[in-house]
PDB file of N, CA and C in Angstrom:
ATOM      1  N   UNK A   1      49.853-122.166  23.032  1.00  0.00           N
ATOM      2  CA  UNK A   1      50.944-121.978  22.097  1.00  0.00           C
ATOM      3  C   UNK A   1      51.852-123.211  22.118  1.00  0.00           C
ATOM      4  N   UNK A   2      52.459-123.459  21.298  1.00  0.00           N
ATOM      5  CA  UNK A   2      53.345-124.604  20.885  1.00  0.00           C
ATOM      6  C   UNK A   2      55.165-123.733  20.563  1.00  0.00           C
ATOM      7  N   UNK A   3      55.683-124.581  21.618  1.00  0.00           N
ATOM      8  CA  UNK A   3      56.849-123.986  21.288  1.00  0.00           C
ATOM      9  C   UNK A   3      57.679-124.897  20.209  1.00  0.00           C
ATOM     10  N   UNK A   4      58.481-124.327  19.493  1.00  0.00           N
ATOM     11  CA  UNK A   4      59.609-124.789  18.284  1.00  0.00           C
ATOM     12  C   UNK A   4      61.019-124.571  18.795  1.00  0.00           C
ATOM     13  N   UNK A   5      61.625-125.503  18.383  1.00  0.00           N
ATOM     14  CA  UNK A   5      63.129-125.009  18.927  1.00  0.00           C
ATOM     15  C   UNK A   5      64.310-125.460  17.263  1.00  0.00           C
ATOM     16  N   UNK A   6      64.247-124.254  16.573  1.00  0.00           N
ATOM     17  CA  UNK A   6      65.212-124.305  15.063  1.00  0.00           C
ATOM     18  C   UNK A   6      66.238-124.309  15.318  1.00  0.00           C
ATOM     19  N   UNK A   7      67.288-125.210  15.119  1.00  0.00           N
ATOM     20  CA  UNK A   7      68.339-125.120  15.213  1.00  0.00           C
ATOM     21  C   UNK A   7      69.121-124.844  13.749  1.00  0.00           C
ATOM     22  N   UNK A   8      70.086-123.856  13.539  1.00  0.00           N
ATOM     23  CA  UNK A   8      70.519-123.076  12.207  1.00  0.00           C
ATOM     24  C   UNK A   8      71.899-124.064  11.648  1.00  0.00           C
ATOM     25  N   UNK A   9      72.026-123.384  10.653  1.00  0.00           N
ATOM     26  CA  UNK A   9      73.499-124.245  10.294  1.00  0.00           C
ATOM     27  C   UNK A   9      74.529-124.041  11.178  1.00  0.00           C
ATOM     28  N   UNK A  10      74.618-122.838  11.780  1.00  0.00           N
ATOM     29  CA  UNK A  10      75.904-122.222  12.431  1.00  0.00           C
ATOM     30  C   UNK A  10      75.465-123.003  13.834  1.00  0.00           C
ATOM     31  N   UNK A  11      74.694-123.395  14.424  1.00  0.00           N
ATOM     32  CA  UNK A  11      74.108-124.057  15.561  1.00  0.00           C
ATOM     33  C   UNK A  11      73.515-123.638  16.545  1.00  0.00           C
ATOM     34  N   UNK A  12      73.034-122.296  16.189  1.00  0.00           N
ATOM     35  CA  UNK A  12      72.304-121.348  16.619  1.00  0.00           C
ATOM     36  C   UNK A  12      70.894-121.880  17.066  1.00  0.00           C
ATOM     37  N   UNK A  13      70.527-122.146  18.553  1.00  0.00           N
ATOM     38  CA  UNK A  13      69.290-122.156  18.516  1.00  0.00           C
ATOM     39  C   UNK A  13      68.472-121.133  18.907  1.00  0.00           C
ATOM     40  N   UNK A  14      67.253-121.078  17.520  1.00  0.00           N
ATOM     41  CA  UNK A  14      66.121-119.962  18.127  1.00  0.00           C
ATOM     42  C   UNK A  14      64.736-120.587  18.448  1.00  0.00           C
ATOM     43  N   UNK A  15      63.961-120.551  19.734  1.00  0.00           N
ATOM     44  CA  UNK A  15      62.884-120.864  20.214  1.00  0.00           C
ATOM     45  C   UNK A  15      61.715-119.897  19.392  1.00  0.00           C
ATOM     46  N   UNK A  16      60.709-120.792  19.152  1.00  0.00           N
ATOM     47  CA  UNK A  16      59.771-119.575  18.621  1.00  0.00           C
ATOM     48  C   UNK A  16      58.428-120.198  19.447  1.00  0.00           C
ATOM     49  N   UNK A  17      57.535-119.406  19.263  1.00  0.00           N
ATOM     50  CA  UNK A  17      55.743-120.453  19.912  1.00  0.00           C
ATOM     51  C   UNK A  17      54.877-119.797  18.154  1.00  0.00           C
ATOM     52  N   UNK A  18      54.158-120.579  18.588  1.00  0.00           N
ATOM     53  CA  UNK A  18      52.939-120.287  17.017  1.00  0.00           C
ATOM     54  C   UNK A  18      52.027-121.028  17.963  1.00  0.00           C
ATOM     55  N   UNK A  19      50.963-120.980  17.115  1.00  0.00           N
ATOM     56  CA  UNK A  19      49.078-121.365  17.766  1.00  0.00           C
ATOM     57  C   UNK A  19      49.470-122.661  17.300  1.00  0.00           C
ATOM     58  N   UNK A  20      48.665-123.575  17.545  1.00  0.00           N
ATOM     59  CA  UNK A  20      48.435-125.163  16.993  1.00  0.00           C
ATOM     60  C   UNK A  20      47.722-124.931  15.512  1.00  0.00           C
ATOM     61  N   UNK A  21      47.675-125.762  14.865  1.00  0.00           N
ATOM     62  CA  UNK A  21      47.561-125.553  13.187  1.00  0.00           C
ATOM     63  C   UNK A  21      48.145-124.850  12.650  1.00  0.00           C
ATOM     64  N   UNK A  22      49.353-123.964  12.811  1.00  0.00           N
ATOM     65  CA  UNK A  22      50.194-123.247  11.965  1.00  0.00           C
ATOM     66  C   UNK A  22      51.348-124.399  11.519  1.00  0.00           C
ATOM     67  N   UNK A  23      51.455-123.852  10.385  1.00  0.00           N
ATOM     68  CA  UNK A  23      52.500-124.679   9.484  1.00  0.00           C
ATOM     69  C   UNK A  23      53.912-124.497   9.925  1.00  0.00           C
ATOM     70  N   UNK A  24      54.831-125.617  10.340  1.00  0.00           N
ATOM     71  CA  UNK A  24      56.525-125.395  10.665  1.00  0.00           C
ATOM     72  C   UNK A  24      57.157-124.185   9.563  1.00  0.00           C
ATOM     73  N   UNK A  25      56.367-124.274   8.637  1.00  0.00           N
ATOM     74  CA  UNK A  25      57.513-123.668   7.659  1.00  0.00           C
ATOM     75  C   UNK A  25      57.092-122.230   7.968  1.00  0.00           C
ATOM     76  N   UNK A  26      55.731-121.724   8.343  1.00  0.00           N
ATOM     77  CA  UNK A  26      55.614-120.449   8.504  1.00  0.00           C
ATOM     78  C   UNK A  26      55.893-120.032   9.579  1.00  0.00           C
ATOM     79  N   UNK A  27      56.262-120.770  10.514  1.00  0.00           N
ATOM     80  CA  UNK A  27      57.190-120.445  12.135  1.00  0.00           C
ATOM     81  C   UNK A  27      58.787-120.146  11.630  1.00  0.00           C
ATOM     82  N   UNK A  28      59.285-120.954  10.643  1.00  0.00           N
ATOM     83  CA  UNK A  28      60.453-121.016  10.420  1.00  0.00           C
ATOM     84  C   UNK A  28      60.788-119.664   9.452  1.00  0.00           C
ATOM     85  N   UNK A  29      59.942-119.327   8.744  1.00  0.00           N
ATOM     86  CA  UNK A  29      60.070-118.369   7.814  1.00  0.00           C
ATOM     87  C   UNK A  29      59.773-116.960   8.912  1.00  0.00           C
ATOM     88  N   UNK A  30      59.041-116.810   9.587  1.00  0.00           N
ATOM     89  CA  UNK A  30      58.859-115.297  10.501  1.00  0.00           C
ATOM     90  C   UNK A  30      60.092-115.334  11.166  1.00  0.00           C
ATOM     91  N   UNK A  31      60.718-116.529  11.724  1.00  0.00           N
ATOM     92  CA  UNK A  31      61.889-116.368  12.551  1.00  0.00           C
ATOM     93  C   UNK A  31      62.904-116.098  11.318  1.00  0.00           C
ATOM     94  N   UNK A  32      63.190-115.485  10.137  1.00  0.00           N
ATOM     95  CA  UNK A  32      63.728-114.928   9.367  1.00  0.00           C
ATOM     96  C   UNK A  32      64.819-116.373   8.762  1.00  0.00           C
ATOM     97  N   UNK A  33      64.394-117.328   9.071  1.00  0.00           N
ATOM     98  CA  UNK A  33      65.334-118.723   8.447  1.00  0.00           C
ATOM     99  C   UNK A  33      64.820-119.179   6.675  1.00  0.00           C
ATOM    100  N   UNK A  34      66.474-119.556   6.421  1.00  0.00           N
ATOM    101  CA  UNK A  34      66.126-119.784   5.081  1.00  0.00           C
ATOM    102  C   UNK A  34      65.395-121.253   4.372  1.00  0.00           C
ATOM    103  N   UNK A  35      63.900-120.886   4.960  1.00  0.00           N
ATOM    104  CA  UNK A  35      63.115-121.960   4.516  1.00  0.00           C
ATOM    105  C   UNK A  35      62.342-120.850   3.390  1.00  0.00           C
ATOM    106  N   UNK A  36      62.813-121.404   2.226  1.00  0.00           N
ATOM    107  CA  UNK A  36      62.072-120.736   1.187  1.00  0.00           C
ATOM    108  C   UNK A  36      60.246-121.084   0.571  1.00  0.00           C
ATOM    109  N   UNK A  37      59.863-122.260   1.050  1.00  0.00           N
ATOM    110  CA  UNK A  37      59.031-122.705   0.496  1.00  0.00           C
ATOM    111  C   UNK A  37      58.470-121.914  -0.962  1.00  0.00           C
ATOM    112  N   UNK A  38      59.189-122.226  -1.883  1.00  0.00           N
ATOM    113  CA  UNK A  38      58.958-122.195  -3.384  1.00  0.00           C
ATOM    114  C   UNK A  38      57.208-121.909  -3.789  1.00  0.00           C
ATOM    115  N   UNK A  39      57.114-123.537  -3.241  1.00  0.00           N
ATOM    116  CA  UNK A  39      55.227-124.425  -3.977  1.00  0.00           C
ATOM    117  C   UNK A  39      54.651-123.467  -2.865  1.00  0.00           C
ATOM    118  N   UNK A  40      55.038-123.059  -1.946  1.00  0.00           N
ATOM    119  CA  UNK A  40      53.849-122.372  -1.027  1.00  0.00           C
ATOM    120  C   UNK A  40      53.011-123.651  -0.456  1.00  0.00           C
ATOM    121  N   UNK A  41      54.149-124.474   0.188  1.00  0.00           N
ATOM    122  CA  UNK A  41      52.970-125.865   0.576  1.00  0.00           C
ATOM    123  C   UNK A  41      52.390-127.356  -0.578  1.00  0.00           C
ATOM    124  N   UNK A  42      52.884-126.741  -1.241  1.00  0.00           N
ATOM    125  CA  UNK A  42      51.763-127.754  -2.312  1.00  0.00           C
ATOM    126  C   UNK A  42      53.098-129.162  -2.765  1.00  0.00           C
ATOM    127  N   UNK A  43      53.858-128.782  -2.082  1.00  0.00           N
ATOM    128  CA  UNK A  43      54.715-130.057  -1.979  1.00  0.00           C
ATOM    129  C   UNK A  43      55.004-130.352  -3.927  1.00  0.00           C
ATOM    130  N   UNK A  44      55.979-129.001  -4.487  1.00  0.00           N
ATOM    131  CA  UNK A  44      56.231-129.367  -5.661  1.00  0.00           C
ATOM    132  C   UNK A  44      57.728-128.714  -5.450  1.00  0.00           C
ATOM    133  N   UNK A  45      58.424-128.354  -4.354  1.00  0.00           N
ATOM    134  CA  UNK A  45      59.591-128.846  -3.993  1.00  0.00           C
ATOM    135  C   UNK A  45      60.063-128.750  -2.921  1.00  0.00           C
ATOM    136  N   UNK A  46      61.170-128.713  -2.715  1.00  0.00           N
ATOM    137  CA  UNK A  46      62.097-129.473  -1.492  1.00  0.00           C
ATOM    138  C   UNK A  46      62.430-127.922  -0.468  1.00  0.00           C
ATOM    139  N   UNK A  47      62.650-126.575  -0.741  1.00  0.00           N
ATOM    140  CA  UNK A  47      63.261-125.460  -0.199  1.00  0.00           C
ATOM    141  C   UNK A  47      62.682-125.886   0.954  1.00  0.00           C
ATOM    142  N   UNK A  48      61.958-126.465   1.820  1.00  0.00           N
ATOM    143  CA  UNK A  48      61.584-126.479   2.918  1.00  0.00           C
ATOM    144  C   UNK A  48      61.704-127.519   4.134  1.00  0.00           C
ATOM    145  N   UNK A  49      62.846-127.931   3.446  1.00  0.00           N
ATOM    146  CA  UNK A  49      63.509-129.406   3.983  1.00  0.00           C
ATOM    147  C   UNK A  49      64.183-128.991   5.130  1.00  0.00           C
ATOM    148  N   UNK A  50      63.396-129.752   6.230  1.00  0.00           N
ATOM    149  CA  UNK A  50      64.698-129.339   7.560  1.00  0.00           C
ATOM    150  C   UNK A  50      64.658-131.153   8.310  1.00  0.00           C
ATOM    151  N   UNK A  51      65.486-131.581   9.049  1.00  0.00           N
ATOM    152  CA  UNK A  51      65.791-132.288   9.707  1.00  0.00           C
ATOM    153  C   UNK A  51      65.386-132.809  11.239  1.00  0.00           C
ATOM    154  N   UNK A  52      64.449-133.254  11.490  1.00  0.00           N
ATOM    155  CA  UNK A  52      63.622-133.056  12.811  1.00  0.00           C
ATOM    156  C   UNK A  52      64.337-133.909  13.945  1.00  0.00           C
ATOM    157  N   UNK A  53      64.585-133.555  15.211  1.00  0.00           N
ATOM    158  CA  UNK A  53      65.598-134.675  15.789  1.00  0.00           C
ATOM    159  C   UNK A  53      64.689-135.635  16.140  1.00  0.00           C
ATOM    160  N   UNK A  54      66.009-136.774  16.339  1.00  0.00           N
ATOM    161  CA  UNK A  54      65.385-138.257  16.312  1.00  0.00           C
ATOM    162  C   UNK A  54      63.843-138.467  17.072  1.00  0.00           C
ATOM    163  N   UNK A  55      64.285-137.582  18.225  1.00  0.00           N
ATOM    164  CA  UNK A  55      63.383-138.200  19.642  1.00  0.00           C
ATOM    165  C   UNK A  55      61.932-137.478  18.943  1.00  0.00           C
ATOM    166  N   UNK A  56      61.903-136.795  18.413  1.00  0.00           N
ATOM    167  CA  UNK A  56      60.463-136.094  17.880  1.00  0.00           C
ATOM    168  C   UNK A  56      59.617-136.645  16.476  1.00  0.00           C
ATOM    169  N   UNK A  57      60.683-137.418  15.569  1.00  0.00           N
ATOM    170  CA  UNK A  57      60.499-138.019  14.468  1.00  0.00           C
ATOM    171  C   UNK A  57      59.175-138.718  14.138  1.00  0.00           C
ATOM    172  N   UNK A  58      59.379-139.697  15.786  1.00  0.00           N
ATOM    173  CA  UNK A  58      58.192-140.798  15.222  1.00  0.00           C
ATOM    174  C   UNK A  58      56.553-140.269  16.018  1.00  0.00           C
ATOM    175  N   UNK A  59      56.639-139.019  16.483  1.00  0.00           N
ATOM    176  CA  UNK A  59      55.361-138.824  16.694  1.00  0.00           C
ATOM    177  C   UNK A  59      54.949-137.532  15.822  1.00  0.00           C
ATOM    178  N   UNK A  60      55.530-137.399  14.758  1.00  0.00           N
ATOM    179  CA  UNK A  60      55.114-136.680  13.336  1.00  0.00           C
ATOM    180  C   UNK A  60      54.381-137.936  13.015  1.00  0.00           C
ATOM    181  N   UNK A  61      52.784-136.998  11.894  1.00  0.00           N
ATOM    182  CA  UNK A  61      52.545-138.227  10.904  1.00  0.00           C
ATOM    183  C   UNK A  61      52.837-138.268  10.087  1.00  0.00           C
ATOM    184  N   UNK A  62      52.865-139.950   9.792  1.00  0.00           N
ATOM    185  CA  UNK A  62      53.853-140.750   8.441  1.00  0.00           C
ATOM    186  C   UNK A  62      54.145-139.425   7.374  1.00  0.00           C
ATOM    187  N   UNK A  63      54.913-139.282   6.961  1.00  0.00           N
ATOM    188  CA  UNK A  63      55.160-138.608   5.662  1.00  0.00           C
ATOM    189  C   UNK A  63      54.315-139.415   4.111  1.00  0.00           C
ATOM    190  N   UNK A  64      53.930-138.725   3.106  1.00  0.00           N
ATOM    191  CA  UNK A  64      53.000-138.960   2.331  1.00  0.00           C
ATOM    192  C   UNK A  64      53.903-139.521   1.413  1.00  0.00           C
ATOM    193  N   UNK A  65      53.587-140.603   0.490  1.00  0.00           N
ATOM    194  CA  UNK A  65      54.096-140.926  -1.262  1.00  0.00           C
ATOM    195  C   UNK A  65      54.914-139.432  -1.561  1.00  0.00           C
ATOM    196  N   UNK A  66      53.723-138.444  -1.407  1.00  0.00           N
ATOM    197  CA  UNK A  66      54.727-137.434  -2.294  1.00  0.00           C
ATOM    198  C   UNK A  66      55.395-136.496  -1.709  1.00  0.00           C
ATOM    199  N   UNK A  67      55.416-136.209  -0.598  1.00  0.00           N
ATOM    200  CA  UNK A  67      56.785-135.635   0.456  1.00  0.00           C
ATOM    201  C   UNK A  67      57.768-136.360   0.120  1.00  0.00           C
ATOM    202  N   UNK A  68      57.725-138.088   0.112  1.00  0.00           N
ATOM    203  CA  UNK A  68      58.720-138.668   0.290  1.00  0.00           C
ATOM    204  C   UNK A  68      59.526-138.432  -1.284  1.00  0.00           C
ATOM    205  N   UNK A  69      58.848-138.359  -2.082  1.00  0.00           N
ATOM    206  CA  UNK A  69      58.807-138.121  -3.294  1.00  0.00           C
ATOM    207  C   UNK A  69      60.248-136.486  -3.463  1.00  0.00           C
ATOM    208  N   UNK A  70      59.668-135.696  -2.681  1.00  0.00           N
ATOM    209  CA  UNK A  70      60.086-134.317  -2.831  1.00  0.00           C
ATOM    210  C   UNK A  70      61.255-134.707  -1.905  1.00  0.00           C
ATOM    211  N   UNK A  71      61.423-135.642  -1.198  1.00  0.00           N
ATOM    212  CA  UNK A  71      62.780-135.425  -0.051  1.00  0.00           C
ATOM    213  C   UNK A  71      63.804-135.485  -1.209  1.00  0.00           C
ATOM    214  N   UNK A  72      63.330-136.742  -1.575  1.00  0.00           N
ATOM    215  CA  UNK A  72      64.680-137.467  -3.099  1.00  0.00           C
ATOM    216  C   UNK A  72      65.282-136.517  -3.576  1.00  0.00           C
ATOM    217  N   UNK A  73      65.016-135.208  -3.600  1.00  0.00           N
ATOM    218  CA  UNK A  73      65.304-133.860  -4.314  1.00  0.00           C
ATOM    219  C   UNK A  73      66.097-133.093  -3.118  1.00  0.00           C
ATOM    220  N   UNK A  74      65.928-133.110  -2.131  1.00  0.00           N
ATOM    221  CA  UNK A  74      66.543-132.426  -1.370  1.00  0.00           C
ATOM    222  C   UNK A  74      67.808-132.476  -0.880  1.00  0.00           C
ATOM    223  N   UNK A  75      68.520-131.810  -0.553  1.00  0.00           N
ATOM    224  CA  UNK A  75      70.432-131.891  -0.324  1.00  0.00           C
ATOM    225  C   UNK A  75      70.547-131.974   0.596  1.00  0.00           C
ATOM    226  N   UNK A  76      70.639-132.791   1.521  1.00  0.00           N
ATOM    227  CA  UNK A  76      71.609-133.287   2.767  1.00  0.00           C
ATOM    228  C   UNK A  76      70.216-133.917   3.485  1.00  0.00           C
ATOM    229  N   UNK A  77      69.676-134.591   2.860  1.00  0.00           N
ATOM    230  CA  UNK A  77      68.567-135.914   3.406  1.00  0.00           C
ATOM    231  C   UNK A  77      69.039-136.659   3.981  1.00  0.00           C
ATOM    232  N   UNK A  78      68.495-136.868   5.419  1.00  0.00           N
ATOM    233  CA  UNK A  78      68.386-137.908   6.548  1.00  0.00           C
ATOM    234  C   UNK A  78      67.311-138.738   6.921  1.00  0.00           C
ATOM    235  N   UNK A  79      67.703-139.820   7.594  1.00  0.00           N
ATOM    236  CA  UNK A  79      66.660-140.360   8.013  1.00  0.00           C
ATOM    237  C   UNK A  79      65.193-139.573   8.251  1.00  0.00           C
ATOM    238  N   UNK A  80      65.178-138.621   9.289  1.00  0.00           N
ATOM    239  CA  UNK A  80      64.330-137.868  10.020  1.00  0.00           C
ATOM    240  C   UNK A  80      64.131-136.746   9.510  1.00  0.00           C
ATOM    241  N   UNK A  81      63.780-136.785   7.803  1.00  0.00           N
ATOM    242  CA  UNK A  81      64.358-135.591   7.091  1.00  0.00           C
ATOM    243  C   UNK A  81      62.720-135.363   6.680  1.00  0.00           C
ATOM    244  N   UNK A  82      62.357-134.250   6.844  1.00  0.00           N
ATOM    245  CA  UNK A  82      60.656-133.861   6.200  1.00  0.00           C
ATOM    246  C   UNK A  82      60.659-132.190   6.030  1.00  0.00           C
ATOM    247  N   UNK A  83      59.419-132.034   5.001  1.00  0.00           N
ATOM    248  CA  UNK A  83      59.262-130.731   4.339  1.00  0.00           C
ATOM    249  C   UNK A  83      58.289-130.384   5.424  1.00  0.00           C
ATOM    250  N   UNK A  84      59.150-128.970   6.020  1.00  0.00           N
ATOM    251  CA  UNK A  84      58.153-128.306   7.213  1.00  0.00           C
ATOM    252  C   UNK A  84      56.744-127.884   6.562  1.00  0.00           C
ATOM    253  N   UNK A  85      55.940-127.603   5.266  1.00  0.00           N
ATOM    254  CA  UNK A  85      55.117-127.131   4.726  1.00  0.00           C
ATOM    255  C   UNK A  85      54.073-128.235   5.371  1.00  0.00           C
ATOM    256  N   UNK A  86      54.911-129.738   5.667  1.00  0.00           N
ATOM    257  CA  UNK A  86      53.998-130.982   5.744  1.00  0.00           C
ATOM    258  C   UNK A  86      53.371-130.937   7.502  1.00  0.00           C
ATOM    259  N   UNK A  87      54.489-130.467   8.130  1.00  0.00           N
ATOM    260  CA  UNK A  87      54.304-130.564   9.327  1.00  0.00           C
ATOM    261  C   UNK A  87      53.694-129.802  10.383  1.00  0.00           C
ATOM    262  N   UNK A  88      52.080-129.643  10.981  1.00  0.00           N
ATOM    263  CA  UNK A  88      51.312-128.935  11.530  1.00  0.00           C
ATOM    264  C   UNK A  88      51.179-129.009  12.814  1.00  0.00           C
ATOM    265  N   UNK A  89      51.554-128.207  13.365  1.00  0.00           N
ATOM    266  CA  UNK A  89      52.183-128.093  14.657  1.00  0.00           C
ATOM    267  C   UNK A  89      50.223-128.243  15.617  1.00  0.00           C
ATOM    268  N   UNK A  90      50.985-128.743  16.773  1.00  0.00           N
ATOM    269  CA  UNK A  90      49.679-129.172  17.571  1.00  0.00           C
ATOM    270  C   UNK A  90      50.441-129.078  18.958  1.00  0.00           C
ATOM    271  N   UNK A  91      49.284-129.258  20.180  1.00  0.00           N
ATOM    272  CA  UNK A  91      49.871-129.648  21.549  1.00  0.00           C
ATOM    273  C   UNK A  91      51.039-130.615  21.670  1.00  0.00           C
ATOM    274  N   UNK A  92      50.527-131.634  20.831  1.00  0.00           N
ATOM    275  CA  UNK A  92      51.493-132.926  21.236  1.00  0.00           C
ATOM    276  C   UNK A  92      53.071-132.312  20.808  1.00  0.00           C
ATOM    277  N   UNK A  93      53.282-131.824  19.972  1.00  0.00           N
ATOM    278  CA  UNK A  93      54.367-131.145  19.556  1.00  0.00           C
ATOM    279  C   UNK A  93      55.223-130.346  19.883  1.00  0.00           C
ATOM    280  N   UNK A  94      53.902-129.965  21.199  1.00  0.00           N
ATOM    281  CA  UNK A  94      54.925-128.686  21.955  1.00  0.00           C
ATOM    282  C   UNK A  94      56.747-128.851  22.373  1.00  0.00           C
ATOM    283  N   UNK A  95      57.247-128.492  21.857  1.00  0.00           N
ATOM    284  CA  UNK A  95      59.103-128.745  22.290  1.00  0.00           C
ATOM    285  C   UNK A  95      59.881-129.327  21.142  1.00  0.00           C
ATOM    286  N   UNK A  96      59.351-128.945  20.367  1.00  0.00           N
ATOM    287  CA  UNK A  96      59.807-129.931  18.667  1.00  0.00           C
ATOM    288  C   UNK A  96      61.072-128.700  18.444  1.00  0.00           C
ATOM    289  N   UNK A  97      62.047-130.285  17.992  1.00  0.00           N
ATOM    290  CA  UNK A  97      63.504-129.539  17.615  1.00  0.00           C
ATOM    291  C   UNK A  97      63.894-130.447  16.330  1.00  0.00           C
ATOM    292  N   UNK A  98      63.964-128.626  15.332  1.00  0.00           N
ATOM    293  CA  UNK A  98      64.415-129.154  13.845  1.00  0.00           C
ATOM    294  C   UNK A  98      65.101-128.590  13.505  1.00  0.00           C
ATOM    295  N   UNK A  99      66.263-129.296  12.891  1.00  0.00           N
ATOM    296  CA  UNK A  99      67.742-128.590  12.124  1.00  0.00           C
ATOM    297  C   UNK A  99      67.425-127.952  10.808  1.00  0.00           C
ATOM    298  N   UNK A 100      67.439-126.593  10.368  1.00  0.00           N
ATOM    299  CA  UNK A 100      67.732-126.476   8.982  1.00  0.00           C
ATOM    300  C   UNK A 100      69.198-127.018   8.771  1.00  0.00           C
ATOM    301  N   UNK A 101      69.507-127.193   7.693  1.00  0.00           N
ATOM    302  CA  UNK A 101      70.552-128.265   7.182  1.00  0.00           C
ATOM    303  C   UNK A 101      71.367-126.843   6.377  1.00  0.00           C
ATOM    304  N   UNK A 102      72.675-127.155   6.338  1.00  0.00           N
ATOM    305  CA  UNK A 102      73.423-126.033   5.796  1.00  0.00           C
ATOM    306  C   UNK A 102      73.064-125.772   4.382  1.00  0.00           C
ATOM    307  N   UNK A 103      72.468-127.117   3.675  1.00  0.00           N
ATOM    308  CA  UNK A 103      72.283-126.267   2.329  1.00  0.00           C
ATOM    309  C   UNK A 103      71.387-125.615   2.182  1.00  0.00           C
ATOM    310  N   UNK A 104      70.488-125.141   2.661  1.00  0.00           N
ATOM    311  CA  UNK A 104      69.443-124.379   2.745  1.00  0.00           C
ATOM    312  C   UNK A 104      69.504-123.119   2.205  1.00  0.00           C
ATOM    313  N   UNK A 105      68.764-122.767   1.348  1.00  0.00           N
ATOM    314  CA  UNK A 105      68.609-121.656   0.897  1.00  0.00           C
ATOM    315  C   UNK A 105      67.934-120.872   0.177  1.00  0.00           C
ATOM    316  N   UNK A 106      67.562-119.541   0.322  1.00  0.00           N
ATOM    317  CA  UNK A 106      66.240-118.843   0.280  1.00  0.00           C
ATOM    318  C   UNK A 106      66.533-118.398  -0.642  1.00  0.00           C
ATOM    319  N   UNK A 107      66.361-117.955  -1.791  1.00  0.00           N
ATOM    320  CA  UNK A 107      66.434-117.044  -2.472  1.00  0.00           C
ATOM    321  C   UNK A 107      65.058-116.233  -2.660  1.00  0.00           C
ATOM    322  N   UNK A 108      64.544-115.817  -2.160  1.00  0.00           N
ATOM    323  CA  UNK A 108      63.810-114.883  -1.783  1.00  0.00           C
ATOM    324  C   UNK A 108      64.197-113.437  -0.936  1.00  0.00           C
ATOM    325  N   UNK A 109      65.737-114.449   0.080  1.00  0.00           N
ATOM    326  CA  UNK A 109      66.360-113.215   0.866  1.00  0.00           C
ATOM    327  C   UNK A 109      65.406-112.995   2.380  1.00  0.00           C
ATOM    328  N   UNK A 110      64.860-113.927   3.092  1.00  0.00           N
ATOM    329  CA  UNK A 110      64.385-114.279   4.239  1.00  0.00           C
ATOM    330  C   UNK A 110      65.983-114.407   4.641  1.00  0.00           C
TER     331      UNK A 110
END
């Protein structure tokens, strides 16, 4: 198992584990956070924008043309800013800490 550590707007951190190959955003979405993912993955928008801290950033891979594409759209973009739909959790990952960003929001009601 691979542990996650979400940190919320209010600064709430919740630890979660998922298997390796599960998607950030579907760890983030069972832990009841407002990652809406809209496209369902297919990277046609931004609801799934969270903030990954620095120290974990550069051993994500590169972000794609069109993630980077979909960040441009997203509200309160940072450096270390990526769509969890992109990001597939593995061993190496185990202890990964990502901010949802206050604008975040589900309208789905997650």
């Amino acid at each position: 198992m691979v542990k996650v550590t979400f940190i919320t707007a209010q600064d709430q951190r919740m630890e979660r584990e998922a298997a390796p190959g599960t998607r950030l955003l579907e760890v983030g979405q069972n832990a009841g956070l407002p990652l809406e993912g809209t496209c369902e993955g297919q990277m046609a928008c931004s609801t799934c924008h969270v903030v990954v801290a620095a120290e974990w950033f550069d051993r994500l891979d590169p972000a794609s043309e069109d993630e980077e594409d979909m960040l441009d759209l997203a509200a309160g973009v940072t450096r270390t800013s990526r769509l969890s739909c992109q990001i597939v959790l593995s061993e190496a990952l185990d202890g990964l800490e990502v901010r949802v960003p206050d604008e975040a929001r589900d309208m789905q009601g997650r």
